[in-house]
PDB file of N, CA and C in Angstrom:
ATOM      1  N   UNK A   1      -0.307  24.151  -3.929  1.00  0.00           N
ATOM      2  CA  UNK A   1      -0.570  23.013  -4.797  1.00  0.00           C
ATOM      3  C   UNK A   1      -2.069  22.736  -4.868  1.00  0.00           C
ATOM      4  N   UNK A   2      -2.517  21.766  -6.121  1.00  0.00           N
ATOM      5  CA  UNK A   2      -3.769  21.827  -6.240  1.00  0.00           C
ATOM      6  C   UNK A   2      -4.002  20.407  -5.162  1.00  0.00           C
ATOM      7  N   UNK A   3      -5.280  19.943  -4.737  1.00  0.00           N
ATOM      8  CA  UNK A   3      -5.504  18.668  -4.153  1.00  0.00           C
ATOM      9  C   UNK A   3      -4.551  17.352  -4.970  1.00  0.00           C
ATOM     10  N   UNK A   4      -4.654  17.762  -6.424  1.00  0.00           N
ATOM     11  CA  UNK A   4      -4.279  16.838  -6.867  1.00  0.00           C
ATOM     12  C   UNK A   4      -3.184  16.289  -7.323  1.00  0.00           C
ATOM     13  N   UNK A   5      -2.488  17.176  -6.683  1.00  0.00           N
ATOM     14  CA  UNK A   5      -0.799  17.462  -6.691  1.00  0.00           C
ATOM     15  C   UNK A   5       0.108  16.661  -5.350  1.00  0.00           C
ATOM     16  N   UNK A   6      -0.976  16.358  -4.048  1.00  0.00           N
ATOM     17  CA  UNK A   6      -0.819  15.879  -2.890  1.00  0.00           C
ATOM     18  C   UNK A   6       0.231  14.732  -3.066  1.00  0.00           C
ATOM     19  N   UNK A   7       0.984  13.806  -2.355  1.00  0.00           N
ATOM     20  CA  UNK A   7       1.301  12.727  -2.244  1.00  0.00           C
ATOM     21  C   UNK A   7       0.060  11.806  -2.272  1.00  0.00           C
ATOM     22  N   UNK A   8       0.511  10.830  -2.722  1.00  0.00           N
ATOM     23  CA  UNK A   8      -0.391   9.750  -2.983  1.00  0.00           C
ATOM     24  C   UNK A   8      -1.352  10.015  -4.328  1.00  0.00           C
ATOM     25  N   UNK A   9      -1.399  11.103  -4.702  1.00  0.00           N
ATOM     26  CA  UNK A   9      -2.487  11.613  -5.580  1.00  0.00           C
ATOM     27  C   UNK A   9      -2.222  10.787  -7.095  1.00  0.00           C
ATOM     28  N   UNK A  10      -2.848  10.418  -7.643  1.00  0.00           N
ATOM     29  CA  UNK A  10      -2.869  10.589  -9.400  1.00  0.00           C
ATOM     30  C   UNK A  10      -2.561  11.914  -9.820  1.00  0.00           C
ATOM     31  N   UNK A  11      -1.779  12.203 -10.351  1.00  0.00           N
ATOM     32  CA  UNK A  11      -1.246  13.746 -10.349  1.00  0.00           C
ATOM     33  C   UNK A  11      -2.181  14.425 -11.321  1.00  0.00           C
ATOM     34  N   UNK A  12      -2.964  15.223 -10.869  1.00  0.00           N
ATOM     35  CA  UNK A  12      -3.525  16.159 -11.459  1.00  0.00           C
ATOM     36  C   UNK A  12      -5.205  15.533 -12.060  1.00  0.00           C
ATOM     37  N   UNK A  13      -5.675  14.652 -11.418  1.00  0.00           N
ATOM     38  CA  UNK A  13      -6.345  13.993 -12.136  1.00  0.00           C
ATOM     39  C   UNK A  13      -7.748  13.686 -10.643  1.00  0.00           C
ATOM     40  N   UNK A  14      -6.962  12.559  -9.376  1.00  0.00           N
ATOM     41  CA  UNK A  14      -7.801  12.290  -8.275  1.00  0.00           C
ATOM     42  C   UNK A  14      -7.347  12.863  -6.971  1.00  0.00           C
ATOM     43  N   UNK A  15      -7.289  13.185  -6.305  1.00  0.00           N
ATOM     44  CA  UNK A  15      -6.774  13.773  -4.549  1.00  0.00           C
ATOM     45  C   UNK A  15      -7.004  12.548  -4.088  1.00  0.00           C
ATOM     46  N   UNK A  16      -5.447  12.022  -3.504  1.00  0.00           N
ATOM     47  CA  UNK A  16      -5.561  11.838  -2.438  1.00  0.00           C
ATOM     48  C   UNK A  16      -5.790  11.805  -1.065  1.00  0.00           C
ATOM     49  N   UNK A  17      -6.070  11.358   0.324  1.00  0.00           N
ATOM     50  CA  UNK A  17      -6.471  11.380   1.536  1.00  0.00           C
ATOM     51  C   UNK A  17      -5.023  12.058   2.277  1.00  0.00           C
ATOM     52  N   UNK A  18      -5.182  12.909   2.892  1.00  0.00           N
ATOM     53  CA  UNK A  18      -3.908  13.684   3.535  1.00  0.00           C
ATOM     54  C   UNK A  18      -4.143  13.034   4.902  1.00  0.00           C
ATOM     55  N   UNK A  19      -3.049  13.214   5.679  1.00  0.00           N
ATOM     56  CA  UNK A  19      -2.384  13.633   6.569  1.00  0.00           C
ATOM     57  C   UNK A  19      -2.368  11.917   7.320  1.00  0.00           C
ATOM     58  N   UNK A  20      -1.340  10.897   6.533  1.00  0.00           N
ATOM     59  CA  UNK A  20      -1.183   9.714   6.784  1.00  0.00           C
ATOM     60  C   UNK A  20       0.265   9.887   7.061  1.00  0.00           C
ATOM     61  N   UNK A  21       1.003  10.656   6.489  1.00  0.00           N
ATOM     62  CA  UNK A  21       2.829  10.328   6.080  1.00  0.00           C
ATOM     63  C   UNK A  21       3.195  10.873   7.605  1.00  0.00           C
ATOM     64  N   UNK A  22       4.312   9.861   8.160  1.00  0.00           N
ATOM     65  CA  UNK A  22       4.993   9.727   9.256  1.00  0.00           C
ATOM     66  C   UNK A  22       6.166  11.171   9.609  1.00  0.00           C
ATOM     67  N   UNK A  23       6.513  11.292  10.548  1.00  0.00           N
ATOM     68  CA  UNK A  23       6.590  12.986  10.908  1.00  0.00           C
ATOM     69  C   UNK A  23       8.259  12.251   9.874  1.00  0.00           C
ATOM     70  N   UNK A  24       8.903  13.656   9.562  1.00  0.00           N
ATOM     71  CA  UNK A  24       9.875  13.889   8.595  1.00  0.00           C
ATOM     72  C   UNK A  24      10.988  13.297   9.208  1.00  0.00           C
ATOM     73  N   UNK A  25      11.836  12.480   8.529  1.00  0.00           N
ATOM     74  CA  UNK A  25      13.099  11.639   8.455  1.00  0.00           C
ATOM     75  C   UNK A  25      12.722  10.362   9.105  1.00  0.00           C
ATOM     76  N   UNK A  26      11.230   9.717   8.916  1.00  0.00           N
ATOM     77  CA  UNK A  26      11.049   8.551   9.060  1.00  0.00           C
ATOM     78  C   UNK A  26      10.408   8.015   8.093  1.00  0.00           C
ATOM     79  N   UNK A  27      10.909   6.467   7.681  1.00  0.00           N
ATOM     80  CA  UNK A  27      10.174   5.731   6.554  1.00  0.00           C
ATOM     81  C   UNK A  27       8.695   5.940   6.604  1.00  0.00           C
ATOM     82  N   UNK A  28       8.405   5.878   5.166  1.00  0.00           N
ATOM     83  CA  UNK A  28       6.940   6.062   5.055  1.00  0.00           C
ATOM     84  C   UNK A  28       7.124   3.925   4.395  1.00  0.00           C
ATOM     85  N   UNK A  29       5.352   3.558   4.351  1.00  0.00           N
ATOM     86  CA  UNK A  29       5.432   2.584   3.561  1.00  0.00           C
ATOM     87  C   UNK A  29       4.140   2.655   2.905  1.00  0.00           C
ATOM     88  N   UNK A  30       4.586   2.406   1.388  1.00  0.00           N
ATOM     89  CA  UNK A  30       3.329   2.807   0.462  1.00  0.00           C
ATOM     90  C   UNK A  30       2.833   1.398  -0.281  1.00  0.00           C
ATOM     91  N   UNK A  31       1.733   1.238  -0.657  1.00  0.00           N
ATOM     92  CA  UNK A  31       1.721   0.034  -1.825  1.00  0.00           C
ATOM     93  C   UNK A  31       0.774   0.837  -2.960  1.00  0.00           C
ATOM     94  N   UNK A  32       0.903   0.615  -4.308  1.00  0.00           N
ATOM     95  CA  UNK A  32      -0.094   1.193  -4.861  1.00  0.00           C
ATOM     96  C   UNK A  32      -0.317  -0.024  -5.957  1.00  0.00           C
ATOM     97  N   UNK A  33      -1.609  -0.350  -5.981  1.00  0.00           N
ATOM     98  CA  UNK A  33      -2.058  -0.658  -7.059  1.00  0.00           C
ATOM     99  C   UNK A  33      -3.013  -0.127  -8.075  1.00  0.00           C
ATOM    100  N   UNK A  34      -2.155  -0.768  -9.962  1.00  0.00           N
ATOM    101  CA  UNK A  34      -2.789   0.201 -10.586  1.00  0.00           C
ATOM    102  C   UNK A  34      -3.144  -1.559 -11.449  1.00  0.00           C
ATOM    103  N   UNK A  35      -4.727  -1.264 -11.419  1.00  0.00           N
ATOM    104  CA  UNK A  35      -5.458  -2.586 -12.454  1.00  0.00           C
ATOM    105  C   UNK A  35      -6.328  -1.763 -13.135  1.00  0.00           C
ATOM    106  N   UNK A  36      -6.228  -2.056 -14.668  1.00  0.00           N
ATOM    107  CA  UNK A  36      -6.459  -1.263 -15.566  1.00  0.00           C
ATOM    108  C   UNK A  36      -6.540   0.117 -15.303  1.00  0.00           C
ATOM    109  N   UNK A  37      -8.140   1.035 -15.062  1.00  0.00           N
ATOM    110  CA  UNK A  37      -7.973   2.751 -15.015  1.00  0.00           C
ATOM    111  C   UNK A  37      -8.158   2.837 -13.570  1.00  0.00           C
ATOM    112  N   UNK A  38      -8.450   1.738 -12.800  1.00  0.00           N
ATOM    113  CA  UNK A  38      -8.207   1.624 -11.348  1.00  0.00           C
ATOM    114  C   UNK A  38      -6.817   2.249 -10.334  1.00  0.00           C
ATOM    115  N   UNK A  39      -6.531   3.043 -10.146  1.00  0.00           N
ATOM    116  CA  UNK A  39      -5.342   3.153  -8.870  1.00  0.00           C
ATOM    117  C   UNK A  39      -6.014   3.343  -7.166  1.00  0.00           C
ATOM    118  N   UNK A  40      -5.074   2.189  -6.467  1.00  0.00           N
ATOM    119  CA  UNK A  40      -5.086   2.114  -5.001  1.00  0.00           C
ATOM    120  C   UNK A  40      -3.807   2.387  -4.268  1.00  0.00           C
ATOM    121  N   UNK A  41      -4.126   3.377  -3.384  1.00  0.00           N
ATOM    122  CA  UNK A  41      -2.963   3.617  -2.701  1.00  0.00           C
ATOM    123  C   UNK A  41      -2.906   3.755  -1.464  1.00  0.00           C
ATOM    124  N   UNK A  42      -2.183   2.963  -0.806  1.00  0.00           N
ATOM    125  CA  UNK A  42      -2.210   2.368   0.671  1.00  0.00           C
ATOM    126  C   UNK A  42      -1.188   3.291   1.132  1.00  0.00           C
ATOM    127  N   UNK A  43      -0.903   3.718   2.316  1.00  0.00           N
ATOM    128  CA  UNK A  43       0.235   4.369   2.764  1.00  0.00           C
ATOM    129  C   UNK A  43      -0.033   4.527   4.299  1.00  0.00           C
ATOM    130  N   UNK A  44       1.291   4.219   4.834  1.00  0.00           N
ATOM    131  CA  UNK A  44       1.492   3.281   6.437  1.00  0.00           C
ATOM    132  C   UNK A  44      -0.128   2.551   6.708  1.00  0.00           C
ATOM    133  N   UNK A  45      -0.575   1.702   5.926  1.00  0.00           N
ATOM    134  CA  UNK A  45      -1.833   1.104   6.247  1.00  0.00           C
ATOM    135  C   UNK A  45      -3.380   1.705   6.224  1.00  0.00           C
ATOM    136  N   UNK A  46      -3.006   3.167   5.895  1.00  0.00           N
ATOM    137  CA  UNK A  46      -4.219   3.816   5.480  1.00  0.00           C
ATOM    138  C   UNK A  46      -4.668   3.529   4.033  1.00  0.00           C
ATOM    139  N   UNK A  47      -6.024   3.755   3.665  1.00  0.00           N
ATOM    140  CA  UNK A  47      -6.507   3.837   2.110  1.00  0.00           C
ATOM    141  C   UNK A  47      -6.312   5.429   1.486  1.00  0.00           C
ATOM    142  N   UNK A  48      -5.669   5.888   0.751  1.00  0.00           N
ATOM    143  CA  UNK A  48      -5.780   7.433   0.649  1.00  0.00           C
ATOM    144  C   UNK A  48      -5.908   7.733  -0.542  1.00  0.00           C
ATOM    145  N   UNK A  49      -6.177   6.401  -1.742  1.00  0.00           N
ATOM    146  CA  UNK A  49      -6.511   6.952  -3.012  1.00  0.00           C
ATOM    147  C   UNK A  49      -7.087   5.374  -3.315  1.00  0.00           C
ATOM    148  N   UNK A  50      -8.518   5.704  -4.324  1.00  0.00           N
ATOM    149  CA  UNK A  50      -8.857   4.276  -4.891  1.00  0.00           C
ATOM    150  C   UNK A  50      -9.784   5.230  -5.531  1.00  0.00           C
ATOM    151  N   UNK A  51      -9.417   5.230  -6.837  1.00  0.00           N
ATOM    152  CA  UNK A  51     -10.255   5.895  -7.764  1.00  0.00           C
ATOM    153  C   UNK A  51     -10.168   5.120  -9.267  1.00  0.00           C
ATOM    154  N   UNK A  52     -10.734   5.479  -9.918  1.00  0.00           N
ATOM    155  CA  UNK A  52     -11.316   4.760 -11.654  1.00  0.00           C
ATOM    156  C   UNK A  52     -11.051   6.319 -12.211  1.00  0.00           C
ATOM    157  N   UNK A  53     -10.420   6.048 -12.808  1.00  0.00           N
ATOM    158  CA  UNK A  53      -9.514   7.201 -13.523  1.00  0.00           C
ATOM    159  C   UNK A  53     -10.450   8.012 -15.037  1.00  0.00           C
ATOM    160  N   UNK A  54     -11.041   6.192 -15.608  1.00  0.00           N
ATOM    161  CA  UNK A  54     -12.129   6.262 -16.328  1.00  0.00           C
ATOM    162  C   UNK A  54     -13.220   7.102 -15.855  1.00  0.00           C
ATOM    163  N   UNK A  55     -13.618   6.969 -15.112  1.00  0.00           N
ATOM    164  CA  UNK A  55     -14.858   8.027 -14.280  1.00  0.00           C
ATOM    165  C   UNK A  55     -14.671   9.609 -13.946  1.00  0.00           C
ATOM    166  N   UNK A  56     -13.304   9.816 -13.875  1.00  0.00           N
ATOM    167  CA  UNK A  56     -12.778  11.093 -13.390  1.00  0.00           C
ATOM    168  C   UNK A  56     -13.494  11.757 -14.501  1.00  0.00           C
ATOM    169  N   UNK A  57     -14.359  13.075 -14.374  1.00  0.00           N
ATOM    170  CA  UNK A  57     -14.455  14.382 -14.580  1.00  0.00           C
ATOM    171  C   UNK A  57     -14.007  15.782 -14.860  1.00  0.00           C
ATOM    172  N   UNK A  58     -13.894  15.829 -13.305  1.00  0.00           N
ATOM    173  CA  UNK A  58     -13.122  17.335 -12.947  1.00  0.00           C
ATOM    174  C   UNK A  58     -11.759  16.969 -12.700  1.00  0.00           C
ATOM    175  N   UNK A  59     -11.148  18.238 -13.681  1.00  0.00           N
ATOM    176  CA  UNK A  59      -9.933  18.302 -13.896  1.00  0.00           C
ATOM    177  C   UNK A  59      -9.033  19.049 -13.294  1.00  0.00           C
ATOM    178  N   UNK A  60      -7.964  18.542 -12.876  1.00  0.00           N
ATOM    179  CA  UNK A  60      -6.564  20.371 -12.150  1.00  0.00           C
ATOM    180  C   UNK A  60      -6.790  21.133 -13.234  1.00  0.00           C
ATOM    181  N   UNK A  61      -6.468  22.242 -13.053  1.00  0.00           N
ATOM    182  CA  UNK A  61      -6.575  23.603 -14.514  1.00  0.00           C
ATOM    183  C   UNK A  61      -7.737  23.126 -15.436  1.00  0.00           C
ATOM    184  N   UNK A  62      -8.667  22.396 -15.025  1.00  0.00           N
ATOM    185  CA  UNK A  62     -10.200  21.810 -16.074  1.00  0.00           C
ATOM    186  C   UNK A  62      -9.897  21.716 -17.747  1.00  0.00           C
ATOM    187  N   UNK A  63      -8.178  21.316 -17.389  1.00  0.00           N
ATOM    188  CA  UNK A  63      -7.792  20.117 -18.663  1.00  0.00           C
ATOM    189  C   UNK A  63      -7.794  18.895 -18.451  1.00  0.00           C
ATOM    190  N   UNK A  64      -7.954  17.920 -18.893  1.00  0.00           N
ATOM    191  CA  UNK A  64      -7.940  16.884 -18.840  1.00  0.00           C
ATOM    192  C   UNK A  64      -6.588  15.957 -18.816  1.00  0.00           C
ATOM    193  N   UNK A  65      -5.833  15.281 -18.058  1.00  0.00           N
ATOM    194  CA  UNK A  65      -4.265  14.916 -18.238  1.00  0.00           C
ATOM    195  C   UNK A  65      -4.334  14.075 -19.103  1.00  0.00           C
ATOM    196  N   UNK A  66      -3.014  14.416 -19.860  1.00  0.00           N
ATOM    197  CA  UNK A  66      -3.045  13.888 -21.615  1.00  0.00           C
ATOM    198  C   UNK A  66      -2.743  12.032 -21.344  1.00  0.00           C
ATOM    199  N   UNK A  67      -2.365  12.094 -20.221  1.00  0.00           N
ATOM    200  CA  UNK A  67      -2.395  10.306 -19.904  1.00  0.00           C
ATOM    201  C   UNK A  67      -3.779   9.606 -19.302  1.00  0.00           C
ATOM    202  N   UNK A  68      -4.354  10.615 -18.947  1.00  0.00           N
ATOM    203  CA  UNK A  68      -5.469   9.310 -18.431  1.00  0.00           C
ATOM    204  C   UNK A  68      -6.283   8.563 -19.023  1.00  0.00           C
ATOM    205  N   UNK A  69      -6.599   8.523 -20.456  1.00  0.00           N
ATOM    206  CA  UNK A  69      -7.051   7.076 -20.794  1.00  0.00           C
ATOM    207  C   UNK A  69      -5.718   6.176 -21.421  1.00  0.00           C
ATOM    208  N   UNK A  70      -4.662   6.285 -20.774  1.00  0.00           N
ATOM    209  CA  UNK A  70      -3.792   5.411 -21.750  1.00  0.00           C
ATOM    210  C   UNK A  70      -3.507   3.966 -21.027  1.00  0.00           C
ATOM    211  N   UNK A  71      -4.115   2.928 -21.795  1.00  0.00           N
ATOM    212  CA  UNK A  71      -3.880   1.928 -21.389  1.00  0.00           C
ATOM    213  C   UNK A  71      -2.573   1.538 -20.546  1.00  0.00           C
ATOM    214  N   UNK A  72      -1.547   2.420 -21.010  1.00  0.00           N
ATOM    215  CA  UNK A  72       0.034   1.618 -20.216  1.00  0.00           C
ATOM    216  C   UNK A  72       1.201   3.185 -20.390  1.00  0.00           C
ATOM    217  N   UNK A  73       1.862   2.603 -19.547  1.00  0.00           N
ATOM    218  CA  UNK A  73       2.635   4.013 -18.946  1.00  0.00           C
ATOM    219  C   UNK A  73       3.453   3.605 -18.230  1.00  0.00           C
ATOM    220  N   UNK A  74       4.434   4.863 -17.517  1.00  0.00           N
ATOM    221  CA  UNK A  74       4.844   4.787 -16.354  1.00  0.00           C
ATOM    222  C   UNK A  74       4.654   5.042 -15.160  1.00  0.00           C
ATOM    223  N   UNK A  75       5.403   4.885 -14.259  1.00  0.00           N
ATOM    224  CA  UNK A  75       5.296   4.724 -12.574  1.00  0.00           C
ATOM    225  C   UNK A  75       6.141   6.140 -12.218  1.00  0.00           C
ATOM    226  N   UNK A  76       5.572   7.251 -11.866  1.00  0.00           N
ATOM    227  CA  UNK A  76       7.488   8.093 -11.637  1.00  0.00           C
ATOM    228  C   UNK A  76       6.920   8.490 -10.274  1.00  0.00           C
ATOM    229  N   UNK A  77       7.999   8.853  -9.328  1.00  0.00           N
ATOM    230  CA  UNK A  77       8.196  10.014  -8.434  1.00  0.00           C
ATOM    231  C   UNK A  77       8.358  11.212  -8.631  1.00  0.00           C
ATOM    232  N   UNK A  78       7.814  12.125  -7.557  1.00  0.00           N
ATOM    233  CA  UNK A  78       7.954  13.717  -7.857  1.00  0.00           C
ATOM    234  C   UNK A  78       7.926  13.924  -6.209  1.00  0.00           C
ATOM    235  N   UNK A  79       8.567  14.850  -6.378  1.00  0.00           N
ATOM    236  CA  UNK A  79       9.665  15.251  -4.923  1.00  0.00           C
ATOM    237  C   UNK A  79       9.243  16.665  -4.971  1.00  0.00           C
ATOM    238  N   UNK A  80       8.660  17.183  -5.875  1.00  0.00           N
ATOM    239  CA  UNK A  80       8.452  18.753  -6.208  1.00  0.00           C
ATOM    240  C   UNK A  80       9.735  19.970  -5.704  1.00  0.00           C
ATOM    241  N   UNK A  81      11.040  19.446  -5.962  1.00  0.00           N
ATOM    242  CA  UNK A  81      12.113  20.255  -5.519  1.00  0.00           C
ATOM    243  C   UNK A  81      12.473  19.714  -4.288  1.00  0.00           C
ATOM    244  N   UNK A  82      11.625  18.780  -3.431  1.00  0.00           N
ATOM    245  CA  UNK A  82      12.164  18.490  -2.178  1.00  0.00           C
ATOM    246  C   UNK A  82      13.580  17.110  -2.303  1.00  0.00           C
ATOM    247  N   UNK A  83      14.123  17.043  -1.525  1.00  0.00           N
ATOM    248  CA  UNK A  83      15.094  15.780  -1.663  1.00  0.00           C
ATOM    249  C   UNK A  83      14.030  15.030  -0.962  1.00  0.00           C
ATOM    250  N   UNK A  84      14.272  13.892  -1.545  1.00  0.00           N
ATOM    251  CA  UNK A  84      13.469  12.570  -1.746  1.00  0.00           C
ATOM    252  C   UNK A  84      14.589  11.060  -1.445  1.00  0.00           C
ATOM    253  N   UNK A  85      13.976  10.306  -0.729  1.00  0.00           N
ATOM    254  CA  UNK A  85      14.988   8.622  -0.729  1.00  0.00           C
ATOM    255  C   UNK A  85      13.742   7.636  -0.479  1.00  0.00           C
ATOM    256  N   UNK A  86      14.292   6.711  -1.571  1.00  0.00           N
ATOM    257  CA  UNK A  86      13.514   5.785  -1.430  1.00  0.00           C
ATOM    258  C   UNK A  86      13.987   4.691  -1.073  1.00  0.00           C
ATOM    259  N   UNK A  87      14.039   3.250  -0.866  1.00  0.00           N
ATOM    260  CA  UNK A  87      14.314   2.160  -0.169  1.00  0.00           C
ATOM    261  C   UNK A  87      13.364   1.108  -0.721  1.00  0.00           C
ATOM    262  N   UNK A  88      13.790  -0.505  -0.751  1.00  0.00           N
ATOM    263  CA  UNK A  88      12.673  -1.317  -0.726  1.00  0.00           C
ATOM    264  C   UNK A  88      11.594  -1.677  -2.113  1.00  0.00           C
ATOM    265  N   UNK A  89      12.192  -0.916  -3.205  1.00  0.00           N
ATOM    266  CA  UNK A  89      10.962  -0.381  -4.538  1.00  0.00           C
ATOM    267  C   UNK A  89      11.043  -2.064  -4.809  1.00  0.00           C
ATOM    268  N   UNK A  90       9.589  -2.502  -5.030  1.00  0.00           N
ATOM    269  CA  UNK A  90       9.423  -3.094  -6.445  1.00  0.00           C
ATOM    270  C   UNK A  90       8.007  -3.490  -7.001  1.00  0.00           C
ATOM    271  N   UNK A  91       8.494  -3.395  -8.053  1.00  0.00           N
ATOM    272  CA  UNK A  91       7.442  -3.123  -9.095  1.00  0.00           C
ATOM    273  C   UNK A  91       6.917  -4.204  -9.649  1.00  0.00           C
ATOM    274  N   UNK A  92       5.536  -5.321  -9.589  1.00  0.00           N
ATOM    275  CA  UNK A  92       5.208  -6.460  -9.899  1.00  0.00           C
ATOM    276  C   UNK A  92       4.127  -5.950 -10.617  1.00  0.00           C
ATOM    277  N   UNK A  93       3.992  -7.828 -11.616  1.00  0.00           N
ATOM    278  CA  UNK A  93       2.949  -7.274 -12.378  1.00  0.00           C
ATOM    279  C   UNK A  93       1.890  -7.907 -11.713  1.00  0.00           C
ATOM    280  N   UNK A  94       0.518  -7.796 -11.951  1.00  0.00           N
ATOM    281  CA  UNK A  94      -0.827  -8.202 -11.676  1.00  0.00           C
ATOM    282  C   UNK A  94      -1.050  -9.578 -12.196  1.00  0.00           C
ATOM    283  N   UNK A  95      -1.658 -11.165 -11.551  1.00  0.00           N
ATOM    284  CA  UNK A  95      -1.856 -12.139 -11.514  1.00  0.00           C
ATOM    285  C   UNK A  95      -2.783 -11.775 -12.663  1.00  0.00           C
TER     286      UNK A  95
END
């Protein structure tokens, strides 16, 4: 995978900070905030992504992802073939 493919990552766009996630078949806990081209992503209490999406440059495959200037979108998971469970989700908006 590329850096930017990592957990926590903006997919294809910023790398996230590795090696935070709790050894396998134990809860992880994530928060991410996304304010405007801003995303922050907390995970078990570490910082492992806080990037301006606007600023990003360099690209995975040095295309540019066809979402990153879009004002509004979605939120998804990617498991990349692995089984995946989640617990606890929710999704608020910004004050």
């Amino acid at each position: 995978l590329d850096a930017r493919q990592y957990h926590g990552s903006a997919y294809g766009i910023a790398a996230a900070k590795r090696g935070f996630l709790r050894p396998e078949n134990s809860w992880n806990f994530q928060e991410v905030t996304v304010n405007g081209s801003t995303i922050r992503v907390e995970l078990n209490g570490n910082l492992i992504l806080n990037a301006d999406l606007a600023k990003v440059t360099e690209f995975m495959a040095n295309s540019p992802h066809p979402g990153k200037d879009r004002p509004s979108g979605y939120f998804g998971f990617a498991g990349h073939n692995d089984p995946v469970a989640f617990r606890n989700i929710s999704i608020k908006r910004l004050p």
